[in-house]
C-alpha atoms as a PDB file:
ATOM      1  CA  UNK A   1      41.080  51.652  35.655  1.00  0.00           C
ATOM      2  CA  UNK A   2      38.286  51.344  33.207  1.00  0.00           C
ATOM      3  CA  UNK A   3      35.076  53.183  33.702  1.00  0.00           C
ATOM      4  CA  UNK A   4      32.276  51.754  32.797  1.00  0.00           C
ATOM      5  CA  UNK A   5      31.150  54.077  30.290  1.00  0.00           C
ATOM      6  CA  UNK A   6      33.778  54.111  28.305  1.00  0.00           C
ATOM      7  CA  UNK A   7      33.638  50.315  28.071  1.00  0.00           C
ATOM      8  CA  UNK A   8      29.983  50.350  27.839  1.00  0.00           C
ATOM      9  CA  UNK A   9      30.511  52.540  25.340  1.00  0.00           C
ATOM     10  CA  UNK A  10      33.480  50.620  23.318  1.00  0.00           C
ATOM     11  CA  UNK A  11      31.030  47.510  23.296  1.00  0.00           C
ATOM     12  CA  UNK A  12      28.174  48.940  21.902  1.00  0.00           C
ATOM     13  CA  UNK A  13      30.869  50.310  19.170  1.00  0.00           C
ATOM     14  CA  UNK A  14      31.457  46.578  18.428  1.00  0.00           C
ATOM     15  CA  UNK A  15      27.916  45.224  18.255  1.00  0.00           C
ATOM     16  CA  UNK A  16      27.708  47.937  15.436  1.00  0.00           C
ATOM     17  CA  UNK A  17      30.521  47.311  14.141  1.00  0.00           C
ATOM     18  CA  UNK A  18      29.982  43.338  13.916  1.00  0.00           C
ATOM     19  CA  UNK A  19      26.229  43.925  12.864  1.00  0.00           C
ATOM     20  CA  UNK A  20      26.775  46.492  10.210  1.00  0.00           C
ATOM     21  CA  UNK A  21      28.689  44.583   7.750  1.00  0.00           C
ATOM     22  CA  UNK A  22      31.544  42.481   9.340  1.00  0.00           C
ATOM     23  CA  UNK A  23      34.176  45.292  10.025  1.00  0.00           C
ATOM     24  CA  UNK A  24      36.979  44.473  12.722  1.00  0.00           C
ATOM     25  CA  UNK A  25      36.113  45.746  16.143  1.00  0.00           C
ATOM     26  CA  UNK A  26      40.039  46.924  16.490  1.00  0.00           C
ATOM     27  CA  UNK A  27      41.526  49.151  13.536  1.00  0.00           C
ATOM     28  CA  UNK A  28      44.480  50.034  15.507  1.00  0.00           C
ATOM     29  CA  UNK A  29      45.565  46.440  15.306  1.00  0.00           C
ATOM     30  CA  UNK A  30      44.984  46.609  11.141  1.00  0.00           C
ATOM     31  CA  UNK A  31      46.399  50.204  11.143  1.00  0.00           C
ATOM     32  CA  UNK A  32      49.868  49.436  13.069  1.00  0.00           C
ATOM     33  CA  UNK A  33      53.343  48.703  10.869  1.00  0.00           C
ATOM     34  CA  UNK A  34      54.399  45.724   9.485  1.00  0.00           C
ATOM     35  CA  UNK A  35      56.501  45.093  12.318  1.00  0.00           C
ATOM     36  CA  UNK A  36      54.162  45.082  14.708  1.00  0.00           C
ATOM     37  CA  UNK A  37      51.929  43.138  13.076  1.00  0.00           C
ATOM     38  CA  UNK A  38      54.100  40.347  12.854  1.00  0.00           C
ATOM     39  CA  UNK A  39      54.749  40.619  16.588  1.00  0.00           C
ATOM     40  CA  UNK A  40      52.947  37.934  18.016  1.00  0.00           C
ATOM     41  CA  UNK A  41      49.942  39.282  20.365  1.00  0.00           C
ATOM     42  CA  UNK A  42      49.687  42.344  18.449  1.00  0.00           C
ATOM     43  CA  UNK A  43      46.074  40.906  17.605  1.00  0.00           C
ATOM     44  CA  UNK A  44      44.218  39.950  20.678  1.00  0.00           C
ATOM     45  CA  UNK A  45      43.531  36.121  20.957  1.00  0.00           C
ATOM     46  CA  UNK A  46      39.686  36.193  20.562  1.00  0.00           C
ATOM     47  CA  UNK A  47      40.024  37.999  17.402  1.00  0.00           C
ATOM     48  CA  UNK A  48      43.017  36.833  15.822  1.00  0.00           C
ATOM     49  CA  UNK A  49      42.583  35.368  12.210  1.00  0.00           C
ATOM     50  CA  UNK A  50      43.459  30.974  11.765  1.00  0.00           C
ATOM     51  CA  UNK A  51      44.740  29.544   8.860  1.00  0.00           C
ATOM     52  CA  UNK A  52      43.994  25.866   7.986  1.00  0.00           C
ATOM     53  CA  UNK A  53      46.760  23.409   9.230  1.00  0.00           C
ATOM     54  CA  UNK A  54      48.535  21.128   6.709  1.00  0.00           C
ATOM     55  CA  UNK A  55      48.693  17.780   7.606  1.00  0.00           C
ATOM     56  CA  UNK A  56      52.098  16.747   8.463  1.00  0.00           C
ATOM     57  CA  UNK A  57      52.952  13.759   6.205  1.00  0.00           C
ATOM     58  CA  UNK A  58      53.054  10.446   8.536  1.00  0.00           C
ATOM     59  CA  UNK A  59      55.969   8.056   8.116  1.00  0.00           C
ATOM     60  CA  UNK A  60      55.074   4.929   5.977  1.00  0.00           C
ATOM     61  CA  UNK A  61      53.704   1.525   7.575  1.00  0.00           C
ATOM     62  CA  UNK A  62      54.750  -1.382   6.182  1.00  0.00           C
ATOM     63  CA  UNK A  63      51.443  -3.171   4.886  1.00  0.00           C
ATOM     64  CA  UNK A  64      51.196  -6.771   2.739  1.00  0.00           C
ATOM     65  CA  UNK A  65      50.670  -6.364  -0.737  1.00  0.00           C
ATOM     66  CA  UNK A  66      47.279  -6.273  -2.214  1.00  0.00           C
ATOM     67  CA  UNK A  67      47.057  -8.665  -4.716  1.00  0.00           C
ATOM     68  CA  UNK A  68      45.309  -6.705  -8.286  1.00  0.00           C
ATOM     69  CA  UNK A  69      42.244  -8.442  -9.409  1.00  0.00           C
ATOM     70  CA  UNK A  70      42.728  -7.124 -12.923  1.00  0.00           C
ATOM     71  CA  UNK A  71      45.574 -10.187 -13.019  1.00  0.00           C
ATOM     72  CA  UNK A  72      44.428 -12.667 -10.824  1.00  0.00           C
ATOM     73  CA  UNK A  73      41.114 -14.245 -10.791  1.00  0.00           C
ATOM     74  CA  UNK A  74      41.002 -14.551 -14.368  1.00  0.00           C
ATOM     75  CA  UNK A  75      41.260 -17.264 -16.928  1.00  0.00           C
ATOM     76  CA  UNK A  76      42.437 -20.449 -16.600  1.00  0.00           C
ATOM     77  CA  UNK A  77      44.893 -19.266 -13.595  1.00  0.00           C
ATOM     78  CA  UNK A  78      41.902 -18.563 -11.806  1.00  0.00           C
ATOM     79  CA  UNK A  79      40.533 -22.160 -11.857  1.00  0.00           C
ATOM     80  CA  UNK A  80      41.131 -25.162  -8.919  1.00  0.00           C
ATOM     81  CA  UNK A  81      43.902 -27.279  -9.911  1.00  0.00           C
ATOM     82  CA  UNK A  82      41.341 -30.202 -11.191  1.00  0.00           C
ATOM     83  CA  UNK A  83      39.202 -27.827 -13.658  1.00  0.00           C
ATOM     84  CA  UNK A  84      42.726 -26.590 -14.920  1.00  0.00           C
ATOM     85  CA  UNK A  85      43.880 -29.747 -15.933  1.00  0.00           C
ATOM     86  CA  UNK A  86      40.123 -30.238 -17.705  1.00  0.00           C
ATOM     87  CA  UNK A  87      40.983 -26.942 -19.553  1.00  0.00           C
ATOM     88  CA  UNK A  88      44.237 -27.806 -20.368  1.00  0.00           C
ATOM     89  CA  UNK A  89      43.397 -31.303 -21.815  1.00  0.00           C
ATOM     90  CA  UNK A  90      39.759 -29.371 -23.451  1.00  0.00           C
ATOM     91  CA  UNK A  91      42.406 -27.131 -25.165  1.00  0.00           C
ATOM     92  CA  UNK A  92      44.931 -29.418 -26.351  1.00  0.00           C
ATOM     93  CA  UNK A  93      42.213 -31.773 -27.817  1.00  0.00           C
ATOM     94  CA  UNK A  94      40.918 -28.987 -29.593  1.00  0.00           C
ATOM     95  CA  UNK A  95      44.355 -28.068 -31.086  1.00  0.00           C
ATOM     96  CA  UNK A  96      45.123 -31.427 -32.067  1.00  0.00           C
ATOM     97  CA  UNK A  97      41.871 -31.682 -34.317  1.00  0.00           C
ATOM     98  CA  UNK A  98      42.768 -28.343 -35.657  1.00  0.00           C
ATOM     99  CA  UNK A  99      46.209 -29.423 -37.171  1.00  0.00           C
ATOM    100  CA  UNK A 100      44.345 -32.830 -37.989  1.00  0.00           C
ATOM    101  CA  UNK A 101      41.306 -30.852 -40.150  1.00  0.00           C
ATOM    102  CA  UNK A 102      44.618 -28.401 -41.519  1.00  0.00           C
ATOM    103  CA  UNK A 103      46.640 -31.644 -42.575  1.00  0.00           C
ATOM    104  CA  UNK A 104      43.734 -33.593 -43.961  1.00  0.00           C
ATOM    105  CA  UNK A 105      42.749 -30.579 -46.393  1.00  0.00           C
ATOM    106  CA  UNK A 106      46.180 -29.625 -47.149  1.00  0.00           C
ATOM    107  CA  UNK A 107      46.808 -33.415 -48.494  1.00  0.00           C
ATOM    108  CA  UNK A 108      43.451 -33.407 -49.948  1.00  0.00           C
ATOM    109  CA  UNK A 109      43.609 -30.522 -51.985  1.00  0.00           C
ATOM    110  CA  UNK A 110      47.505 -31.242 -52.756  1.00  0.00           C
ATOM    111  CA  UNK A 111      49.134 -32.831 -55.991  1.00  0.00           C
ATOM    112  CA  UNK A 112      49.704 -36.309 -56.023  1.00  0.00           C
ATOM    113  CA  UNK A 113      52.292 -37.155 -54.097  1.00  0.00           C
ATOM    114  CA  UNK A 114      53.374 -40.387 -51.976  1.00  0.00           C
ATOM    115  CA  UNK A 115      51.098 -39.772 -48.688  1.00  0.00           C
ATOM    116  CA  UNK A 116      48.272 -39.488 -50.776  1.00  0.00           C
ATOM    117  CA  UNK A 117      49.047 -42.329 -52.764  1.00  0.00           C
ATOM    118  CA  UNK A 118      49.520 -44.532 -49.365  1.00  0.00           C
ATOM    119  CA  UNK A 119      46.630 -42.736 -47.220  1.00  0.00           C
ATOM    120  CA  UNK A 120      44.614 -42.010 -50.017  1.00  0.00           C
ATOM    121  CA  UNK A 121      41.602 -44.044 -48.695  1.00  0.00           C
ATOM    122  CA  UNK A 122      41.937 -42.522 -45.283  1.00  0.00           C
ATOM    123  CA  UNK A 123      42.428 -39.008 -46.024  1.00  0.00           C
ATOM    124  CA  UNK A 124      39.010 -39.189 -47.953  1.00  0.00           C
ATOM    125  CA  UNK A 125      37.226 -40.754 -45.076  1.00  0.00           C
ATOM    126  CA  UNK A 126      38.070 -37.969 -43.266  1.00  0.00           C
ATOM    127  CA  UNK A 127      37.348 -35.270 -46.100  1.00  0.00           C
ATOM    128  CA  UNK A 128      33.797 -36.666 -47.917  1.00  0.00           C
ATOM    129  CA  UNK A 129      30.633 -35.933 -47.700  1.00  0.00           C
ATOM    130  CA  UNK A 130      31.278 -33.023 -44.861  1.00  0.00           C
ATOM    131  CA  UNK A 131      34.671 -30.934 -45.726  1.00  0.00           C
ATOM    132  CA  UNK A 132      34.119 -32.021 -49.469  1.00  0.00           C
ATOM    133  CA  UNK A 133      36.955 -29.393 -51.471  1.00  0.00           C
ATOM    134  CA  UNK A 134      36.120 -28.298 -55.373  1.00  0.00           C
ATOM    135  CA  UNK A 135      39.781 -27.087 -55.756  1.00  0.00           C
ATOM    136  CA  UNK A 136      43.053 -27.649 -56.029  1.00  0.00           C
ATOM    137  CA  UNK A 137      46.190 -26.547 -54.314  1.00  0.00           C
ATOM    138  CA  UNK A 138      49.092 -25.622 -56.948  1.00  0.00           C
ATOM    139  CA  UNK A 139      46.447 -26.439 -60.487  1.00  0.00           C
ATOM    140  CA  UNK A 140      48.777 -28.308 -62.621  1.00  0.00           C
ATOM    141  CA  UNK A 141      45.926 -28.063 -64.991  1.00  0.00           C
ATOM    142  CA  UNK A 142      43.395 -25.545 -64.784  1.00  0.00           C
ATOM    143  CA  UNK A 143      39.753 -25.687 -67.191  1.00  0.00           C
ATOM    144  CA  UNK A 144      40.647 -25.115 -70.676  1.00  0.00           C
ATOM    145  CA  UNK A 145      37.840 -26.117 -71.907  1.00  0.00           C
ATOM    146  CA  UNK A 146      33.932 -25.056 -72.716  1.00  0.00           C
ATOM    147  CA  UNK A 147      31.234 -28.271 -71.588  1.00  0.00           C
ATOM    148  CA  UNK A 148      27.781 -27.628 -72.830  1.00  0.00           C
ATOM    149  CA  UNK A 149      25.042 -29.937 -72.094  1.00  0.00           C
ATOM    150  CA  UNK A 150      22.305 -30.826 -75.021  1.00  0.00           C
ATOM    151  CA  UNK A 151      19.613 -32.117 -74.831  1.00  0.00           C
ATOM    152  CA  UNK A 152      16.779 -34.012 -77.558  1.00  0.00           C
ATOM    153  CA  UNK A 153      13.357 -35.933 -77.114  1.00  0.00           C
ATOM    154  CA  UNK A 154      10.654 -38.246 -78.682  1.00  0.00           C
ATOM    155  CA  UNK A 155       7.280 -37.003 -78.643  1.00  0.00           C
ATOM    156  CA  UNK A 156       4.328 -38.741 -79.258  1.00  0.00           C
ATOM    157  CA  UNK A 157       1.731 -36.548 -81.028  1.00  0.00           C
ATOM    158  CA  UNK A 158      -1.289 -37.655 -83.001  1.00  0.00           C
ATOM    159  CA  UNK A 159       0.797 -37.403 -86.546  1.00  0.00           C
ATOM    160  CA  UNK A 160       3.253 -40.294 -84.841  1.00  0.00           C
ATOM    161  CA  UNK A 161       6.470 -40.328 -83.157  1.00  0.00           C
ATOM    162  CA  UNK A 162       9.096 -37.421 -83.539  1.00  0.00           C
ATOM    163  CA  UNK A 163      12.140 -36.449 -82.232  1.00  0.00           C
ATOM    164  CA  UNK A 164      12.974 -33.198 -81.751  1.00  0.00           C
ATOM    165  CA  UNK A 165      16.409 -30.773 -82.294  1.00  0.00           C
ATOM    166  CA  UNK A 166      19.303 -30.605 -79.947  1.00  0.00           C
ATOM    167  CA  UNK A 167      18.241 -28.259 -77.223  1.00  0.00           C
ATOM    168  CA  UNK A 168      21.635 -26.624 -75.990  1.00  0.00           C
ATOM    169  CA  UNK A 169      20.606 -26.551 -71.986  1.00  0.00           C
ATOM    170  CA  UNK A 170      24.392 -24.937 -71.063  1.00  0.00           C
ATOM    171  CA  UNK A 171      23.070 -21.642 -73.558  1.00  0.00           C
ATOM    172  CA  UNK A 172      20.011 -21.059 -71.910  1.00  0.00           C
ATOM    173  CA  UNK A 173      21.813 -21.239 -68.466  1.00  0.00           C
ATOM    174  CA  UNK A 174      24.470 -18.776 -69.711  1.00  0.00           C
ATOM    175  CA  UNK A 175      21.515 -16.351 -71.555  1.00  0.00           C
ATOM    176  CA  UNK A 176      20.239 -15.879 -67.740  1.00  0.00           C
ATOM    177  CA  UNK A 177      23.723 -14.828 -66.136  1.00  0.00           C
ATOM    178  CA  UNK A 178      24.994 -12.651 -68.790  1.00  0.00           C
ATOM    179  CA  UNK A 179      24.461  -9.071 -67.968  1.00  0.00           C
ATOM    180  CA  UNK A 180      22.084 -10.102 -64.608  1.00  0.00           C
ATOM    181  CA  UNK A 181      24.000  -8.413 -61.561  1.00  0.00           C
ATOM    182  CA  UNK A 182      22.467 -11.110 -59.540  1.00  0.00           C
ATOM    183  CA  UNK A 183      21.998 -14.389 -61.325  1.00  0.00           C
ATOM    184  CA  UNK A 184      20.379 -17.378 -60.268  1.00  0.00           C
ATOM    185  CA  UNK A 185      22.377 -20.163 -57.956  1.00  0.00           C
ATOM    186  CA  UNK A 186      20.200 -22.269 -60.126  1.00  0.00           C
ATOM    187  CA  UNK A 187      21.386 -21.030 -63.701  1.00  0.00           C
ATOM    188  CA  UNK A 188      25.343 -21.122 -62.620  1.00  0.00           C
ATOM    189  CA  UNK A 189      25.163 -24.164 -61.004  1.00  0.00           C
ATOM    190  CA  UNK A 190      22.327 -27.154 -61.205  1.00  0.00           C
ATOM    191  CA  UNK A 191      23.120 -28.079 -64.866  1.00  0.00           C
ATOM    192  CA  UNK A 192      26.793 -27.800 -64.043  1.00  0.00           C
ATOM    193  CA  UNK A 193      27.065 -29.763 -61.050  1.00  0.00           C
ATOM    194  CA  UNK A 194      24.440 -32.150 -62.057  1.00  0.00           C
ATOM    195  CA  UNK A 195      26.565 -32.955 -65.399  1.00  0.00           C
ATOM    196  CA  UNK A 196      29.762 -33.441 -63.600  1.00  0.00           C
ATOM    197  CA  UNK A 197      28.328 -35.431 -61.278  1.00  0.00           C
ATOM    198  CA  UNK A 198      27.178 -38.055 -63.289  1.00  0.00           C
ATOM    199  CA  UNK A 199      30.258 -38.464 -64.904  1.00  0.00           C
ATOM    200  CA  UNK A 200      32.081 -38.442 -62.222  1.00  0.00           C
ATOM    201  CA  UNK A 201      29.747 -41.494 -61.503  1.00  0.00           C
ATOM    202  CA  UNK A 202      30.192 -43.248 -64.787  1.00  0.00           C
ATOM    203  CA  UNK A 203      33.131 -44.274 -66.874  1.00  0.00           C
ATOM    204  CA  UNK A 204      33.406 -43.512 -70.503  1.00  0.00           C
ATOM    205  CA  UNK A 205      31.193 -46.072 -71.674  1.00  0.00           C
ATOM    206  CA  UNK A 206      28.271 -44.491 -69.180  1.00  0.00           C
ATOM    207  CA  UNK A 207      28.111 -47.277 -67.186  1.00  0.00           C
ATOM    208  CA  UNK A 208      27.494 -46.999 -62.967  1.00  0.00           C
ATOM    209  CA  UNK A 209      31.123 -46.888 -61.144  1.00  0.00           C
ATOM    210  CA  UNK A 210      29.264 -46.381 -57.925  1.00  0.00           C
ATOM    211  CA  UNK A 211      26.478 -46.297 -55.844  1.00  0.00           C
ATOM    212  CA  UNK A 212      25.895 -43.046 -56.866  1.00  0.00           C
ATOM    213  CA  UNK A 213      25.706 -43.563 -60.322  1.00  0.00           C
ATOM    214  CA  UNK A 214      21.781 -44.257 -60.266  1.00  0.00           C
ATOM    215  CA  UNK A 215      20.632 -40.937 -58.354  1.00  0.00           C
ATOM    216  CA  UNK A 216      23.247 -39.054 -60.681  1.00  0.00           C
ATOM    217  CA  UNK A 217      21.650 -40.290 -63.653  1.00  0.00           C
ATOM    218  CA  UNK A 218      18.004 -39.994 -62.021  1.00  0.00           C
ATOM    219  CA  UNK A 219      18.938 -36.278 -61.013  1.00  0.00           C
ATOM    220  CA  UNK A 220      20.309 -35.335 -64.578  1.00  0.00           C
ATOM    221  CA  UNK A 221      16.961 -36.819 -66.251  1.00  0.00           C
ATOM    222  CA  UNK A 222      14.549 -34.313 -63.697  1.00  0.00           C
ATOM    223  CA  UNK A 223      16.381 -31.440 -64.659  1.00  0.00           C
ATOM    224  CA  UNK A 224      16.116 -31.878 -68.471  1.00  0.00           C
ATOM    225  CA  UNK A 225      12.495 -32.889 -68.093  1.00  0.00           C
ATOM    226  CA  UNK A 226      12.249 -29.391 -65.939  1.00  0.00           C
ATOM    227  CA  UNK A 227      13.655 -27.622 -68.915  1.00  0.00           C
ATOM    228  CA  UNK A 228      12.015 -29.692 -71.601  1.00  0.00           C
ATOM    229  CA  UNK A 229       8.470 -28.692 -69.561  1.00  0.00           C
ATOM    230  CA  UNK A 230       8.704 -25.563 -69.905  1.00  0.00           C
ATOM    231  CA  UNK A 231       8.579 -25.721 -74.011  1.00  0.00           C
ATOM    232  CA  UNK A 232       4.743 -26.767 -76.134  1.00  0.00           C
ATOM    233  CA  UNK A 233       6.363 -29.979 -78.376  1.00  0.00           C
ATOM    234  CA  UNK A 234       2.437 -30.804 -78.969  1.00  0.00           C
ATOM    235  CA  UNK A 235       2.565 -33.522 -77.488  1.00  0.00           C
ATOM    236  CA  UNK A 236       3.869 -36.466 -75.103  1.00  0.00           C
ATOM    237  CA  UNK A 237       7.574 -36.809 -74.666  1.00  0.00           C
ATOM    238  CA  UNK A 238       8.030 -40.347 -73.949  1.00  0.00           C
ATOM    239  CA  UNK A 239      11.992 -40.837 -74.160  1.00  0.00           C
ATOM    240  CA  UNK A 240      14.885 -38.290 -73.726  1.00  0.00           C
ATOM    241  CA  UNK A 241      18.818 -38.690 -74.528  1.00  0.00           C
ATOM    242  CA  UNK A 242      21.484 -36.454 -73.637  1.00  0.00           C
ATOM    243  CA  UNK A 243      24.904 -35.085 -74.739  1.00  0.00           C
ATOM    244  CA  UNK A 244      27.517 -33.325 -74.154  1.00  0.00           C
ATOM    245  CA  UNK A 245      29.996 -30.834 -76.339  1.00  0.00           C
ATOM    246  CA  UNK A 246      33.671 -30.562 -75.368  1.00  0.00           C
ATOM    247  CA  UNK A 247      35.663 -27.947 -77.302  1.00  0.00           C
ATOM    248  CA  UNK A 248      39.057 -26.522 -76.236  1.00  0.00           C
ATOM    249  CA  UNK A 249      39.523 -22.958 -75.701  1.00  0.00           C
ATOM    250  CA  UNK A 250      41.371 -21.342 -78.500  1.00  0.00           C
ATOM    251  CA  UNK A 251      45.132 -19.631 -77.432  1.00  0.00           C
ATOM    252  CA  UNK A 252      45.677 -16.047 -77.248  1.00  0.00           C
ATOM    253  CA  UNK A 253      46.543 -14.658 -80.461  1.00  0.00           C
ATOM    254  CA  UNK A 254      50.404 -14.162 -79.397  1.00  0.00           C
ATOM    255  CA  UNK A 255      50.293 -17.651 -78.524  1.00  0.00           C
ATOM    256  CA  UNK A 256      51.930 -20.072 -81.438  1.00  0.00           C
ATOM    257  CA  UNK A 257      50.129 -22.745 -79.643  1.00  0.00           C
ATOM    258  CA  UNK A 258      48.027 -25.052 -81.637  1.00  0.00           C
ATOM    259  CA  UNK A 259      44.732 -26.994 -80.095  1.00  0.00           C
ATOM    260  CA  UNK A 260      41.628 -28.147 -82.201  1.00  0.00           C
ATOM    261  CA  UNK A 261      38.617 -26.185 -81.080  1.00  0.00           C
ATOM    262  CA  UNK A 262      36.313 -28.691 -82.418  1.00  0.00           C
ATOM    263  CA  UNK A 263      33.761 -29.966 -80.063  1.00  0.00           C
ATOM    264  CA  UNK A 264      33.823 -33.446 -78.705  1.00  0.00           C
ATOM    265  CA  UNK A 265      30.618 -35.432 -78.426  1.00  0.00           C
ATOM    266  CA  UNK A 266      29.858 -37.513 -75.474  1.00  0.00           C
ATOM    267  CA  UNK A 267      26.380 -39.100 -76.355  1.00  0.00           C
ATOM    268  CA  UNK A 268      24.097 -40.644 -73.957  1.00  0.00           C
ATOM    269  CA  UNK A 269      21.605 -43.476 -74.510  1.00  0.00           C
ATOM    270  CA  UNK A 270      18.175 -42.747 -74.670  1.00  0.00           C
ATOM    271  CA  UNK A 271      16.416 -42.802 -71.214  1.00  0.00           C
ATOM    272  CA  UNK A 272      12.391 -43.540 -70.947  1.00  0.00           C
ATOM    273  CA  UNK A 273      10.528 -41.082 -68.993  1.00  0.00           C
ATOM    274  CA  UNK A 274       8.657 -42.185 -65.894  1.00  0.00           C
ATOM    275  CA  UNK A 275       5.952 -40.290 -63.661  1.00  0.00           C
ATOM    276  CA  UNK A 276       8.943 -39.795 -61.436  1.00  0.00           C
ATOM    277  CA  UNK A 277      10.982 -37.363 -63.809  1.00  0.00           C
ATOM    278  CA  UNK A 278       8.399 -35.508 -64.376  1.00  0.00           C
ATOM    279  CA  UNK A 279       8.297 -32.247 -62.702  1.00  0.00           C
ATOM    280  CA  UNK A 280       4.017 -32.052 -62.051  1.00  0.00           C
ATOM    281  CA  UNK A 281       4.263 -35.601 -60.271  1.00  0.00           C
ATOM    282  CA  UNK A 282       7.298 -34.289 -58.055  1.00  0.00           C
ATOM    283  CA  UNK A 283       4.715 -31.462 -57.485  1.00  0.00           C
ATOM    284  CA  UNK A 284       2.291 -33.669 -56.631  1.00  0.00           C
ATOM    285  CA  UNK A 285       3.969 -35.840 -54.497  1.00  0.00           C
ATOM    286  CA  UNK A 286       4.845 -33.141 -52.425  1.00  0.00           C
ATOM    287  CA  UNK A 287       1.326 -32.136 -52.322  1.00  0.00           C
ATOM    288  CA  UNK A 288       0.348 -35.592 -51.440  1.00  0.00           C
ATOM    289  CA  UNK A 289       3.000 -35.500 -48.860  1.00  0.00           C
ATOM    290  CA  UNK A 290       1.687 -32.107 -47.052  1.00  0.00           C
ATOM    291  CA  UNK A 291      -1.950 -33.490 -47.139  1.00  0.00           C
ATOM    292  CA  UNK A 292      -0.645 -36.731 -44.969  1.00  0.00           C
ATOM    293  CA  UNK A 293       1.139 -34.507 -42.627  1.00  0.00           C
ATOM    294  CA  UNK A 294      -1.691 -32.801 -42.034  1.00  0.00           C
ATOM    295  CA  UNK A 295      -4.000 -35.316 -41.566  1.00  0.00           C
ATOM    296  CA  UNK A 296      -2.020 -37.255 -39.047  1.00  0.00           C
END
């Protein structure tokens, strides 16, 4: 039998004790043995302490299989039937030129041998003007040789009619690149390429192989009249005439090889100079040419 103020008295002990700081509301349960308090209802229900449950594993479903879209989806794989078989010819055309371009530059650049003696014609149908090649696979026969270009011309002055020294056009080039970290695409190569291609145009006895023998021979007379300009002769250069100067270069000293380093002349006729070599009519073409544009 409980009276009622005793258990008035034991709940006003457990508002305090709740209210002043979270102590339990029944020591004798935390102050009882071991034993007892792992007898189950030593700790009355309202008050006993619960742990968090671990979820009990649950026995596998069998589910389909997800397909990953890291490997499908992607590429050609991932295409309709129709666009693969676009890809797949796409692709196979572009390998076939591939091997074509390979072959046709691999022949081109080759030694003489019997497909390019029996394709010849086709092989540089293929190669010129657009996948034109300036060497050689396997040299058989490197440069040996030094090509300067010279130049001489008439002037016409009011003591008469002159002509002047050879003017060596390859030294001046090679005065510009030597020691110049950065020399001019002009000084390495417009003389150069201009000389060789108007032999290349012309056989030994200078005449025209080609139709590109004219605009070889009109692009070699611009640039000497360019270089020619830029010199006081006192007066008015009416006709120019090229050359050029072969020489071998000499062996190694521990060579017992023996080659003539004297230089070859190859002597060009004398050209007469028109308003279109000239370098101030080019000028003024072009001047003539921007006024038109902007007038229209």
């Amino acid at each position: 039998m409980v009276i009622d103020g005793e258990r008035g008295g034991m709940d006003s002990d457990h508002d305090r004790s709740s209210a002043g700081g979270g102590k339990d509301a029944w020591p004798q349960a935390l102050n009882r043995p071991a034993e007892a308090r792992d007898t189950p209802g030593a700790i009355p229900a309202d008050h006993a302490v619960t742990t968090p449950s671990s979820p009990t594993p649950s026995s596998p479903t069998p589910s389909s299989p997800v397909p990953d879209p890291s490997v499908t989806g992607r590429g050609i794989a991932g295409l309709s039937t129709p666009y693969q078989v676009v890809a797949a010819l796409a692709l196979s055309l572009i390998g076939l030129l591939a091997c074509t371009q390979v072959a046709m530059v691999f022949l081109h650049v080759a030694p003489s041998n019997t497909l390019t003696k029996e394709h010849g014609k086709t092989i540089d149908r293929w190669i010129y003007p657009e996948f034109e090649q300036n060497w050689k696979l396997f040299a058989p026969n490197p440069l040996q040789q030094n090509v300067a270009v010279h130049v001489r011309a008439e002037v016409v002055d009011a003591d008469g009619r002159r002509t002047t020294r050879w003017m060596n056009l390859t030294h001046e080039d090679a005065k510009g690149i030597r020691g110049n970290l950065f020399p001019s695409h002009v000084d390495q190569n417009e003389l150069r390429r201009g000389w060789d291609f108007y032999v290349n145009s012309h056989d030994s006895e200078n005449r025209s192989n080609g139709l590109r023998g004219d605009l070889s021979e009109r692009y070699v007379r611009r640039i000497a009249m360019l270089r020619l300009s830029e010199r006081d002769y006192g007066g008015t250069i009416e006709r120019i005439q090229l050359r050029s100067a072969t020489s071998s270069i000499a062996p190694p000293p521990w060579s017992t090889e023996k080659i003539s380093t004297r230089p070859v002349y190859r002597v060009l006729p004398w050209w007469t100079v028109t308003p279109d070599d000239l370098p101030e009519h080019a000028a003024e073409q072009s001047r003539d040419a921007a006024r038109a544009e902007a007038d229209q």
